[in-house]
Structures are given as C-alpha cells and as structure tokens.
Protein backbone atom coordinates (compact mmCIF):
# COMPACT_ATOMS: atom_id res chain seq x y z
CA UNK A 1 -24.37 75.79 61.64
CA UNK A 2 -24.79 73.57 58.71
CA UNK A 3 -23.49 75.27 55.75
CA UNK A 4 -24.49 74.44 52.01
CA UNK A 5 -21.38 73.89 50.15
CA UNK A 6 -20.88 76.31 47.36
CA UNK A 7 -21.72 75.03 43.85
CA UNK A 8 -20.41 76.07 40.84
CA UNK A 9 -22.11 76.04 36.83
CA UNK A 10 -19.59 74.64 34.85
CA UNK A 11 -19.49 74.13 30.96
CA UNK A 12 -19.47 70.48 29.09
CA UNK A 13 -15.60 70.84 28.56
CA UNK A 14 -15.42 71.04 31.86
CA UNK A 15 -17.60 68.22 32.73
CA UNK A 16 -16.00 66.14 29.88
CA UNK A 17 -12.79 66.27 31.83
CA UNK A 18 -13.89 65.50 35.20
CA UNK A 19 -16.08 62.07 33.91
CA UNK A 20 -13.29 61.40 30.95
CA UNK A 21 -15.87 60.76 28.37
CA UNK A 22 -16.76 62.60 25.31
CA UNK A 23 -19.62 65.74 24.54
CA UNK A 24 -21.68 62.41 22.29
CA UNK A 25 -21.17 59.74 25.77
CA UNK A 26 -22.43 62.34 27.61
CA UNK A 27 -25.55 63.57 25.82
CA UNK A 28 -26.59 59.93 24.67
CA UNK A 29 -26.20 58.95 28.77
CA UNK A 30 -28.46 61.90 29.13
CA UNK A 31 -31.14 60.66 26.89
CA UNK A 32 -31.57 57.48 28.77
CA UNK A 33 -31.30 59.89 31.92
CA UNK A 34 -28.80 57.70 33.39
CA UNK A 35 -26.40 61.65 33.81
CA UNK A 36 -27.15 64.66 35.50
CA UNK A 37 -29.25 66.84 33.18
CA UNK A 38 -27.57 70.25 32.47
CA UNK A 39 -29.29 73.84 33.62
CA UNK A 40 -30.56 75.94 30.66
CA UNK A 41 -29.09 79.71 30.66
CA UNK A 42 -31.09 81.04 27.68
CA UNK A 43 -29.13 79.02 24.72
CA UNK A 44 -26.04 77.71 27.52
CA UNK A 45 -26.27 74.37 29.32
CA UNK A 46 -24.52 74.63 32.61
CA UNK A 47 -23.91 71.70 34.76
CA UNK A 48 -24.12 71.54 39.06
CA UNK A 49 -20.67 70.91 39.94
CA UNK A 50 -22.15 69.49 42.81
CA UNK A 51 -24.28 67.00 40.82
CA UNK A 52 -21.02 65.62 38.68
CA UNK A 53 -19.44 65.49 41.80
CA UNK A 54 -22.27 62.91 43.29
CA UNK A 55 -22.51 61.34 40.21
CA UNK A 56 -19.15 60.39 39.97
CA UNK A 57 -18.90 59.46 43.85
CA UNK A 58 -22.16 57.04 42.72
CA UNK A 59 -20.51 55.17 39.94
CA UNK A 60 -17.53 54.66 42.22
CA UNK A 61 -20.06 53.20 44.83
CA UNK A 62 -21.33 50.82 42.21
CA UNK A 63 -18.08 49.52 41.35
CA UNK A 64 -17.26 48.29 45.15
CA UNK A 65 -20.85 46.90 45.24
C-alpha cells in the first residue's frame, strides 16, 4: 500500500530551528516566495513539516549542483 507520511503543523520557532535562520530571514524569503508559505489557523501561521522538510532537502540539492 502506499502510505502518506504523517505531517505535522509546526510553529515558526520551530521552523526557525530546523532552517537556522531568524523569524525576519524567514518572512522576507517568504515575500519573494522563495520559502514555503505558512497555513493560516484563524490568527496562527502553521507550517507543513513536510514542506520544511523538502525545502531543506532542495537547498541541499542545489548546493551539490
């Protein structure tokens, strides 16, 4: 069977210490969309753990390119 592996919401400190960049890195990279945009709950931004997982395999990609 192919199973979807289970994601997870986390919050921005969270994120913050996966990536190792700051809450201002983060939303600026945002802006210029080059980071995963975060999931609205009401007034909380969540974040796929999933996503800043493939986001960080991606810039890992780019540096053996």
């Amino acid at each position: 069977m192919n199973q979807k592996p289970l994601d997870r919401l986390i919050k921005i400190e969270e994120v913050m210490a996966q990536v190792g960049m700051g809450k201002t890195k983060i939303y600026e990279m945002l802006q210029f969309e080059e980071f995963p945009a975060p999931i609205k709950l009401g007034r909380y931004s969540r974040w796929s753990q999933i996503e800043i997982q493939n986001w960080i395999e991606e810039q890992k990609s780019k540096r053996a390119a």
